[in-house]
PDB file of N, CA and C in Angstrom:
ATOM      1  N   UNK A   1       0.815  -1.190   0.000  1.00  0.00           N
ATOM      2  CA  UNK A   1       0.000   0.000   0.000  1.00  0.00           C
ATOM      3  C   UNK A   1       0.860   1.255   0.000  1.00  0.00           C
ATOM      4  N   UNK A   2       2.046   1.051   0.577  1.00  0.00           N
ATOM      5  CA  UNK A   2       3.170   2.414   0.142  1.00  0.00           C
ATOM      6  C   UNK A   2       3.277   2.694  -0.744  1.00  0.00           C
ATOM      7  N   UNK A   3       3.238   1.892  -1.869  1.00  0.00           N
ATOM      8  CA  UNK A   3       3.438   2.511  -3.010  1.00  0.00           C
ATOM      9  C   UNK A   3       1.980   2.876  -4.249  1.00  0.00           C
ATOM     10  N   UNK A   4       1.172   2.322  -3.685  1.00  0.00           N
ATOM     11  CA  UNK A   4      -0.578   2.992  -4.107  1.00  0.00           C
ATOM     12  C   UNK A   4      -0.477   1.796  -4.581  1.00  0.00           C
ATOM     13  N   UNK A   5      -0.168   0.382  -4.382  1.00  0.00           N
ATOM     14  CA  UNK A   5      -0.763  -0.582  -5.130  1.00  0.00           C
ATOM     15  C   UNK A   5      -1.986  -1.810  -4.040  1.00  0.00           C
ATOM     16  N   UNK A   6      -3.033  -1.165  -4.062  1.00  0.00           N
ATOM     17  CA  UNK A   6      -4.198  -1.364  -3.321  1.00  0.00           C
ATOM     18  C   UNK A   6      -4.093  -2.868  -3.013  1.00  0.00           C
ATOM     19  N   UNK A   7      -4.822  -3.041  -4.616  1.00  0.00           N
ATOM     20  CA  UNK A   7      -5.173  -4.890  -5.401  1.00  0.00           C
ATOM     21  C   UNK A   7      -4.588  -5.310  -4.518  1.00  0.00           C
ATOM     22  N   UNK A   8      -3.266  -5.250  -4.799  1.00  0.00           N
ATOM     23  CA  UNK A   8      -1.916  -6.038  -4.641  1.00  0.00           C
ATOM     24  C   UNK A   8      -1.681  -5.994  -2.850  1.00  0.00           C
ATOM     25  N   UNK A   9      -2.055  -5.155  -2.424  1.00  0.00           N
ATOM     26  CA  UNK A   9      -1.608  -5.016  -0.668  1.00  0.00           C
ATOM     27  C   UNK A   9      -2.891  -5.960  -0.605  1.00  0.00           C
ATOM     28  N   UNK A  10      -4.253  -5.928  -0.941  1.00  0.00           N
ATOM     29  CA  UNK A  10      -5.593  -6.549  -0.576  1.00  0.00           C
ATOM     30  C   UNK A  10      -5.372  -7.984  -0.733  1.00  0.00           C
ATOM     31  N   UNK A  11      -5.082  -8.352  -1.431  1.00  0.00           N
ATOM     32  CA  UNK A  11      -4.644  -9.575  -2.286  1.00  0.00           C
ATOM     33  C   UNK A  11      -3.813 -10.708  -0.965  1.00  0.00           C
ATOM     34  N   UNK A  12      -2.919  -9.705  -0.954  1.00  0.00           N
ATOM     35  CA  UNK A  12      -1.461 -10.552  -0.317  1.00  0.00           C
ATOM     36  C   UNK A  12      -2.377 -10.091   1.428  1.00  0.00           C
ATOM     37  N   UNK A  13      -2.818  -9.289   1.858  1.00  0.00           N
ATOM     38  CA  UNK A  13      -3.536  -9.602   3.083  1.00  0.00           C
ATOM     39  C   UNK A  13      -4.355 -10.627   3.299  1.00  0.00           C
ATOM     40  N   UNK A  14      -5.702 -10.651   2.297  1.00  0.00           N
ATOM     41  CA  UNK A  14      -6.284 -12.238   2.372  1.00  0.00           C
ATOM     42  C   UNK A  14      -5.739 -13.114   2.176  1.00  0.00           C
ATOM     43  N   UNK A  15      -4.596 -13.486   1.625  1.00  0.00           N
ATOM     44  CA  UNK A  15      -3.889 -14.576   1.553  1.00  0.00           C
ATOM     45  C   UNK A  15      -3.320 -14.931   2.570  1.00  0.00           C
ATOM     46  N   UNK A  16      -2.725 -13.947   3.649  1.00  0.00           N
ATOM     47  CA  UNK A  16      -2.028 -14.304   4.750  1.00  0.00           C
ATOM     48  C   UNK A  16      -2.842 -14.388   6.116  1.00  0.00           C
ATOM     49  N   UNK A  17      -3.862 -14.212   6.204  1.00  0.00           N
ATOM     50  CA  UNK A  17      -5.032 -14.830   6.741  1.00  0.00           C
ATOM     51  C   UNK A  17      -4.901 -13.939   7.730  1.00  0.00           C
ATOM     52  N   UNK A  18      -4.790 -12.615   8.309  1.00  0.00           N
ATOM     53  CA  UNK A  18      -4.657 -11.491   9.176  1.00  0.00           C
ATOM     54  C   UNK A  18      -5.163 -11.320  10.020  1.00  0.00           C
ATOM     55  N   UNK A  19      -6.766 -11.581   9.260  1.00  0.00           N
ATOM     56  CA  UNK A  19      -8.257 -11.569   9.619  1.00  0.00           C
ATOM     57  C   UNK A  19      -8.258 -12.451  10.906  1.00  0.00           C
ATOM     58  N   UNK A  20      -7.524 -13.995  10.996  1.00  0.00           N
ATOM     59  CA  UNK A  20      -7.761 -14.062  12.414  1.00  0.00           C
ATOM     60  C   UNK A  20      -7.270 -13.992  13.186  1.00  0.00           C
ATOM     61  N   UNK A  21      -6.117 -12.879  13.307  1.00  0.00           N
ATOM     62  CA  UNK A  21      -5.671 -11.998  14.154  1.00  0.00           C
ATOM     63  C   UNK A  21      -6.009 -10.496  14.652  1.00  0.00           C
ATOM     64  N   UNK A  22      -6.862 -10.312  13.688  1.00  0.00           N
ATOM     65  CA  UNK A  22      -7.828  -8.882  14.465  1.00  0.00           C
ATOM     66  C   UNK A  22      -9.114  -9.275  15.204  1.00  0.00           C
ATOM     67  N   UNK A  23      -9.400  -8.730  16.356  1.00  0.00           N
ATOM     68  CA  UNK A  23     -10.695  -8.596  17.287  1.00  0.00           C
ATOM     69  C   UNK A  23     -11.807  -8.358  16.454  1.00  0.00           C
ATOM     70  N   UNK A  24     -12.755  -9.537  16.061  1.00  0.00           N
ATOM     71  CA  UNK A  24     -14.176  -8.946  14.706  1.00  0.00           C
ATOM     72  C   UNK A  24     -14.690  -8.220  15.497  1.00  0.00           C
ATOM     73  N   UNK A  25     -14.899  -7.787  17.059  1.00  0.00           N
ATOM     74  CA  UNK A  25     -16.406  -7.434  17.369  1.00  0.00           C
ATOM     75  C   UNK A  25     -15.468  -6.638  18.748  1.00  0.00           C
ATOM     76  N   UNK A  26     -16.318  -5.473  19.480  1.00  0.00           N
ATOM     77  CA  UNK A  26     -15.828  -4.805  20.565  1.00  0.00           C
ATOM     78  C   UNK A  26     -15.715  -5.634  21.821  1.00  0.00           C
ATOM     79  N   UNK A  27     -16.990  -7.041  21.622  1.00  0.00           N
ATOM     80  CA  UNK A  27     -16.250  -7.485  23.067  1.00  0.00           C
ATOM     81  C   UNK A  27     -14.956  -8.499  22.950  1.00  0.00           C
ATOM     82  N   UNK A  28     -14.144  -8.013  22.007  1.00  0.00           N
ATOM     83  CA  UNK A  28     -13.191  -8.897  21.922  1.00  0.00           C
ATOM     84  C   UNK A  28     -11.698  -8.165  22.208  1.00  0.00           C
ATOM     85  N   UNK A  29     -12.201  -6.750  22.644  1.00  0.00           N
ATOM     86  CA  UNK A  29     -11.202  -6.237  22.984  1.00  0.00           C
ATOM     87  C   UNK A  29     -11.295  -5.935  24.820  1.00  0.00           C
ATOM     88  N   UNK A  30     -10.300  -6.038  25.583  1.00  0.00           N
ATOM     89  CA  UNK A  30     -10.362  -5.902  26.713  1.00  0.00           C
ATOM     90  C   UNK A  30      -9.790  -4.477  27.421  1.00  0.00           C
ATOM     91  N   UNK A  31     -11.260  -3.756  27.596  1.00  0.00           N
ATOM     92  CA  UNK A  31     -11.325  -2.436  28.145  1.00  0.00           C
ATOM     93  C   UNK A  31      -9.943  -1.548  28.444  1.00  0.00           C
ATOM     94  N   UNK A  32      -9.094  -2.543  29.200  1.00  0.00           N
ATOM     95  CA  UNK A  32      -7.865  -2.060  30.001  1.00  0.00           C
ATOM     96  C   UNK A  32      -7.003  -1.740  28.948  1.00  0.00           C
ATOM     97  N   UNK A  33      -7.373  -2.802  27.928  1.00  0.00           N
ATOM     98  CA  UNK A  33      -5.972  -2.673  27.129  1.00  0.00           C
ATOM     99  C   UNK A  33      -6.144  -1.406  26.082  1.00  0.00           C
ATOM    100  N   UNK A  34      -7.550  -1.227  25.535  1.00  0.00           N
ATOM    101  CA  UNK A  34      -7.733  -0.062  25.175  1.00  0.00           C
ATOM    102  C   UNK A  34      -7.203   1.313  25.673  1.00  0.00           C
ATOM    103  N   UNK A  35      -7.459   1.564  26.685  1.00  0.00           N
ATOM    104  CA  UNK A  35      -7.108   2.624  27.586  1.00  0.00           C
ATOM    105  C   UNK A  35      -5.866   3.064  28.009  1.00  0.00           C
ATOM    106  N   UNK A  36      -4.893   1.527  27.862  1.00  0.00           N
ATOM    107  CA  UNK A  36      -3.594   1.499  27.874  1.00  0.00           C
ATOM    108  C   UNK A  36      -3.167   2.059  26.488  1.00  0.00           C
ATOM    109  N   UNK A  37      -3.499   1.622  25.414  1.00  0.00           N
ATOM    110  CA  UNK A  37      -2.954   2.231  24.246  1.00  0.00           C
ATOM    111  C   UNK A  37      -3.221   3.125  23.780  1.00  0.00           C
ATOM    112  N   UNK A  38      -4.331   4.004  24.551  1.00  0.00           N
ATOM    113  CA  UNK A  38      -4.702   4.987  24.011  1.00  0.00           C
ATOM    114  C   UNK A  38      -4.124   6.027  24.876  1.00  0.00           C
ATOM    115  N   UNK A  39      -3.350   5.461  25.826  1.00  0.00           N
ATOM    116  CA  UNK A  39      -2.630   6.807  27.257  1.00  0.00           C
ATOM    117  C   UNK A  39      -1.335   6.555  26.183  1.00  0.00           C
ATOM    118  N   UNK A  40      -0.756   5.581  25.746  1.00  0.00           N
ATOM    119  CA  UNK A  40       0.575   5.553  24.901  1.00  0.00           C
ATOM    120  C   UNK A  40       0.427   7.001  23.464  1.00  0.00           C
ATOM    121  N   UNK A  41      -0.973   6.230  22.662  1.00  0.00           N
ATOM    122  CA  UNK A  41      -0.574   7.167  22.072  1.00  0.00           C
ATOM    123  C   UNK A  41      -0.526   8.644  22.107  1.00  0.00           C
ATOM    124  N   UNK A  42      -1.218   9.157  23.168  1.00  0.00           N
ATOM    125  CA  UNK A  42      -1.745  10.455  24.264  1.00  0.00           C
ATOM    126  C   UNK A  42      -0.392  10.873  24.304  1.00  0.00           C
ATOM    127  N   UNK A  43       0.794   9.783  24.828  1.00  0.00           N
ATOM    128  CA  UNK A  43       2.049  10.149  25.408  1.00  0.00           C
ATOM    129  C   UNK A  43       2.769  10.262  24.187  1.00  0.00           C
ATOM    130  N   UNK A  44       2.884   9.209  23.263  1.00  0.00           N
ATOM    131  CA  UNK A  44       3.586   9.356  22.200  1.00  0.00           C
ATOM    132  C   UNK A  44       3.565  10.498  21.209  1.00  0.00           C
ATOM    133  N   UNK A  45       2.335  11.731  21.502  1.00  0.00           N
ATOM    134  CA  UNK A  45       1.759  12.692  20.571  1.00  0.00           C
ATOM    135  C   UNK A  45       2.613  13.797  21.062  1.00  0.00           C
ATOM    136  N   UNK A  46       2.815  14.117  22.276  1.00  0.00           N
ATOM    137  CA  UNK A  46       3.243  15.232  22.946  1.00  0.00           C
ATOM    138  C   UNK A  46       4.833  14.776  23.180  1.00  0.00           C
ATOM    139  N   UNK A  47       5.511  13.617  23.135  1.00  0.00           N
ATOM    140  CA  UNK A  47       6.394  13.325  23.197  1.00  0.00           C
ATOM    141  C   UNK A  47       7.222  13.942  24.303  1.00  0.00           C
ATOM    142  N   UNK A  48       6.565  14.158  25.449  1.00  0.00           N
ATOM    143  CA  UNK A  48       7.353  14.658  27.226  1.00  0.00           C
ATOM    144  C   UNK A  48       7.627  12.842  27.881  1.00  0.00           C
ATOM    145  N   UNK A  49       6.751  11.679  27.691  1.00  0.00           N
ATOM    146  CA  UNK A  49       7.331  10.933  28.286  1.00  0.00           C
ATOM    147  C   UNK A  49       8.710  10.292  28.254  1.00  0.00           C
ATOM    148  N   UNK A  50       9.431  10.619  27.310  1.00  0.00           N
ATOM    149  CA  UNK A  50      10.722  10.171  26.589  1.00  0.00           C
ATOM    150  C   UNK A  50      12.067  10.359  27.339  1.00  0.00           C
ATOM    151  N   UNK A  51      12.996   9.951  27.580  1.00  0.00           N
ATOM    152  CA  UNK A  51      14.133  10.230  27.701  1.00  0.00           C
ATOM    153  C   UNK A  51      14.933  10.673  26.690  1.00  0.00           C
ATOM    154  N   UNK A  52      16.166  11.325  26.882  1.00  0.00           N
ATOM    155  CA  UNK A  52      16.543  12.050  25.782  1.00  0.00           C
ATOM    156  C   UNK A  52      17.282  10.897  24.756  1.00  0.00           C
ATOM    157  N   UNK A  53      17.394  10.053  25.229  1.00  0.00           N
ATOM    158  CA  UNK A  53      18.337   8.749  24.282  1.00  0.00           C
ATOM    159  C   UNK A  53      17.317   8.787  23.719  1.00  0.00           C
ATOM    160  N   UNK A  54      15.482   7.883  24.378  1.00  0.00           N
ATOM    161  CA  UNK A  54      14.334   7.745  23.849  1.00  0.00           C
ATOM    162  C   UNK A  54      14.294   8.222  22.784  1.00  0.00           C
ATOM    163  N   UNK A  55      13.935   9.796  22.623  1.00  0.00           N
ATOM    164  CA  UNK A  55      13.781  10.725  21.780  1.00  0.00           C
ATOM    165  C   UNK A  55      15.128  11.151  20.902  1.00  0.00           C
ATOM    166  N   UNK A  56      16.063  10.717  21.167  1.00  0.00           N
ATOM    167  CA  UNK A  56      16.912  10.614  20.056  1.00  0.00           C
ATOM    168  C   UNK A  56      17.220   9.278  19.113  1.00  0.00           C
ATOM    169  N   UNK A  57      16.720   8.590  19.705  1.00  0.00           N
ATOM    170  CA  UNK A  57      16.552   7.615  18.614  1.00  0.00           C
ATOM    171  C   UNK A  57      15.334   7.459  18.249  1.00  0.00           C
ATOM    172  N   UNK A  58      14.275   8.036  18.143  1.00  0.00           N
ATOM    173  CA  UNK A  58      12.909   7.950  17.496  1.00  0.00           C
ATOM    174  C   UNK A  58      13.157   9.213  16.802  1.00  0.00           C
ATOM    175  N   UNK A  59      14.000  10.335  16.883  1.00  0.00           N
ATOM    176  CA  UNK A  59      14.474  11.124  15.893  1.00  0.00           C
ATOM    177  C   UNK A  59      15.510  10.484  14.591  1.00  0.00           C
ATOM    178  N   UNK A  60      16.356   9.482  15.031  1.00  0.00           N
ATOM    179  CA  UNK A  60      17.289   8.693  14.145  1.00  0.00           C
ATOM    180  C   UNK A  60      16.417   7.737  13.382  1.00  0.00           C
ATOM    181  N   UNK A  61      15.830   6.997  13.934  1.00  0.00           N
ATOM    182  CA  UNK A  61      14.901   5.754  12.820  1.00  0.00           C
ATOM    183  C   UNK A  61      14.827   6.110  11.382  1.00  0.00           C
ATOM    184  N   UNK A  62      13.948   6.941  11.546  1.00  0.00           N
ATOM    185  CA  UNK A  62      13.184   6.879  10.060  1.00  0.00           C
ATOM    186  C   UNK A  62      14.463   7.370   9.087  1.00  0.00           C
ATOM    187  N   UNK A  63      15.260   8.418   9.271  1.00  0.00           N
ATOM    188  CA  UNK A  63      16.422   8.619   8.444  1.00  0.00           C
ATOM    189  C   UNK A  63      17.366   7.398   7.969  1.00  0.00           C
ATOM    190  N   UNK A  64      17.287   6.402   9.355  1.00  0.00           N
ATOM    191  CA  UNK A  64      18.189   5.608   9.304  1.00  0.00           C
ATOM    192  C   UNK A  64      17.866   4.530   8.182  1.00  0.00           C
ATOM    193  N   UNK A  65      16.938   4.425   7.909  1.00  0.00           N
ATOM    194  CA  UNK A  65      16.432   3.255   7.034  1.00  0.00           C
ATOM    195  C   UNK A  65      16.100   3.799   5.746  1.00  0.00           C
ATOM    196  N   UNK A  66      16.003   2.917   4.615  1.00  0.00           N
ATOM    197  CA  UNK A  66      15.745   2.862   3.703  1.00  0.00           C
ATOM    198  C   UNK A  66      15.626   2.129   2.410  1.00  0.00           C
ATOM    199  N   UNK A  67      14.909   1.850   1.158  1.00  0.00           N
ATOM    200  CA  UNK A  67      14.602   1.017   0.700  1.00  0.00           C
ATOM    201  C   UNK A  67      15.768   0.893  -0.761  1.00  0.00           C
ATOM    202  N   UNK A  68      16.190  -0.449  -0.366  1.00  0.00           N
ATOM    203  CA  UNK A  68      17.361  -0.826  -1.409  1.00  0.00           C
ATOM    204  C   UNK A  68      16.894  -1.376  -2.555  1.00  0.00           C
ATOM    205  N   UNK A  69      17.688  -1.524  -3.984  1.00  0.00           N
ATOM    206  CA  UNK A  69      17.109  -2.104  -4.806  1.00  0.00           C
ATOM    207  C   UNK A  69      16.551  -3.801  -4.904  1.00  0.00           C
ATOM    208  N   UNK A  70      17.810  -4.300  -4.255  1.00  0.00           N
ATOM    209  CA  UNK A  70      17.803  -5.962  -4.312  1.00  0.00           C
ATOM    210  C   UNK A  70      16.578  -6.466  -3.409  1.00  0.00           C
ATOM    211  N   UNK A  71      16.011  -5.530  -2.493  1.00  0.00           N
ATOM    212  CA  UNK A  71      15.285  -5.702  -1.416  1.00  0.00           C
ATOM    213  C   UNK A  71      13.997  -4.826  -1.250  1.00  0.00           C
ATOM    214  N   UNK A  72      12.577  -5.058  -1.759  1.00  0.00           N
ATOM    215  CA  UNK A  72      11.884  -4.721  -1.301  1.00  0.00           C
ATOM    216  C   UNK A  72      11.408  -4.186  -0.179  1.00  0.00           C
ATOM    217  N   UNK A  73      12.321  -3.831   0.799  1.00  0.00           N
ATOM    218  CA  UNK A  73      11.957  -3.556   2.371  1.00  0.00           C
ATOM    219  C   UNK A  73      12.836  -2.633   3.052  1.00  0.00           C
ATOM    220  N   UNK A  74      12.509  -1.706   3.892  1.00  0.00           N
ATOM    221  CA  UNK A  74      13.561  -0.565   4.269  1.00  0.00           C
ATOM    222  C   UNK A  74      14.360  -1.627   5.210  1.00  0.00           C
ATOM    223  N   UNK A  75      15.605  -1.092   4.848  1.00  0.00           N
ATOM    224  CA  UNK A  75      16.798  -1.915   5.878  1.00  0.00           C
ATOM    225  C   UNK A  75      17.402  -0.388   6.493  1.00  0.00           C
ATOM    226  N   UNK A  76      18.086  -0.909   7.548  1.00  0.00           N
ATOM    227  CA  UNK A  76      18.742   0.442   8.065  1.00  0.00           C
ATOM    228  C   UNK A  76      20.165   0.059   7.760  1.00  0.00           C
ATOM    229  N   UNK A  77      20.754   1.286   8.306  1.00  0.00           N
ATOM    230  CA  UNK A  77      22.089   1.298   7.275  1.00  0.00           C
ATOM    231  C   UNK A  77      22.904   0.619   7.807  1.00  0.00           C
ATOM    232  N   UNK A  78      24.089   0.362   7.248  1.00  0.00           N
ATOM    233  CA  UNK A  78      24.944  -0.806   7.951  1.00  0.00           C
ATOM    234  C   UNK A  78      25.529  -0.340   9.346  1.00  0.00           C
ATOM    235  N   UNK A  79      26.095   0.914  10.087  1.00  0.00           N
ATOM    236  CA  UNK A  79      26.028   1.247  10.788  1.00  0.00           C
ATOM    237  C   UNK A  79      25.071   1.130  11.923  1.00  0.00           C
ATOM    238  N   UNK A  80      23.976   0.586  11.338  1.00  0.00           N
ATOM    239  CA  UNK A  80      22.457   1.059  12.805  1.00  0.00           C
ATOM    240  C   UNK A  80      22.912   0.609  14.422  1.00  0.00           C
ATOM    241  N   UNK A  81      23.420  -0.591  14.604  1.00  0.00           N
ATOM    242  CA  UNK A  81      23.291  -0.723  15.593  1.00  0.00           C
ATOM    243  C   UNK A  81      24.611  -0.142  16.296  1.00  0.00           C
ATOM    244  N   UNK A  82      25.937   0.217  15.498  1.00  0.00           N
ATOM    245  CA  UNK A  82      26.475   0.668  16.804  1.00  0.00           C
ATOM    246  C   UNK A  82      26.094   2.688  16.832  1.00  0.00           C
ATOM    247  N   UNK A  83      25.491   3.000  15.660  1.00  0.00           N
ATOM    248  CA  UNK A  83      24.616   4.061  16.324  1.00  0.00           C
ATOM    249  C   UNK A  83      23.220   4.241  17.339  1.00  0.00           C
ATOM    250  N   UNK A  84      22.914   3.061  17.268  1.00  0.00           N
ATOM    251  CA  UNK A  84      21.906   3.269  18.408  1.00  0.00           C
ATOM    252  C   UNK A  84      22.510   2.341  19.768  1.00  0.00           C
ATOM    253  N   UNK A  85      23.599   1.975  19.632  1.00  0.00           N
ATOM    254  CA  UNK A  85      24.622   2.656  21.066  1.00  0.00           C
ATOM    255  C   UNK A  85      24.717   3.536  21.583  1.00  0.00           C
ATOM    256  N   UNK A  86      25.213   4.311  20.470  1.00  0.00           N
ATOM    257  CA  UNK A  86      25.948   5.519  20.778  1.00  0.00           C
ATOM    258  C   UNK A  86      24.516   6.699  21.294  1.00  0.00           C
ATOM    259  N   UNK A  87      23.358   6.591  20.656  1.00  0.00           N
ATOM    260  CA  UNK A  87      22.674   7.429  21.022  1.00  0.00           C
ATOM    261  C   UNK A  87      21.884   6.850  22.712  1.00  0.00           C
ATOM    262  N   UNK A  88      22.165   5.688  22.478  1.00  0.00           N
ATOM    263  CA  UNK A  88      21.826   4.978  24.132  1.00  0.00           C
ATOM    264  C   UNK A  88      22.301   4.913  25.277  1.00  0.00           C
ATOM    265  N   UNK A  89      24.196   5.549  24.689  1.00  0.00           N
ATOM    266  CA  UNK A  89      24.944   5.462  25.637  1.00  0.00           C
ATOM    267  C   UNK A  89      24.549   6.402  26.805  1.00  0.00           C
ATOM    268  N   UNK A  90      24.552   5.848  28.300  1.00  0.00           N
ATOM    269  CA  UNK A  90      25.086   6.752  29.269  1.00  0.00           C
ATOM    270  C   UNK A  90      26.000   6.839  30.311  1.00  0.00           C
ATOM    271  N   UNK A  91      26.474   7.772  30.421  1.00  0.00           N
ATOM    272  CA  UNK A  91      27.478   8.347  30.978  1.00  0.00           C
ATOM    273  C   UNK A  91      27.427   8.151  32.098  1.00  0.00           C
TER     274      UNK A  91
END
């Protein structure tokens, strides 16, 4: 679907059978857990719950990756993990 090809994302979802991994109906979700993910994304919007490593590597991600030719799929760069050391490190 990243790249606007609908069919093709629709297609390869029913095939991988998804469907019975999502909740069909509301009582199949459990109240708490709602409320829990919805204080995350509350927190994740305003971005104060973070530590500064936190928030420096959710600033690094998305730069860090990207989509190669041989590979359909964003890889991050060969570097990633001893930069997200370095942004983890503390002193």
């Amino acid at each position: 679907m990243a790249f606007g090809e609908r069919r093709e994302a629709e297609l390869w979802r029913r095939q991988a059978g998804l469907e019975a991994l999502i909740p069909q109906t509301p009582e199949d979700i459990d109240r708490g857990d709602l409320n829990a993910a919805l204080q995350m994304l509350d927190s994740l919007r305003d971005g104060t719950c973070f530590s500064p490593a936190a928030s420096a590597v959710i600033a690094y991600v998305p730069d860090a990756l990207g989509f190669v030719e041989e590979v359909d799929l964003p890889l991050p760069q060969p570097d990633f993990p001893e930069r997200i050391e370095e942004l983890t490190a503390t002193a």
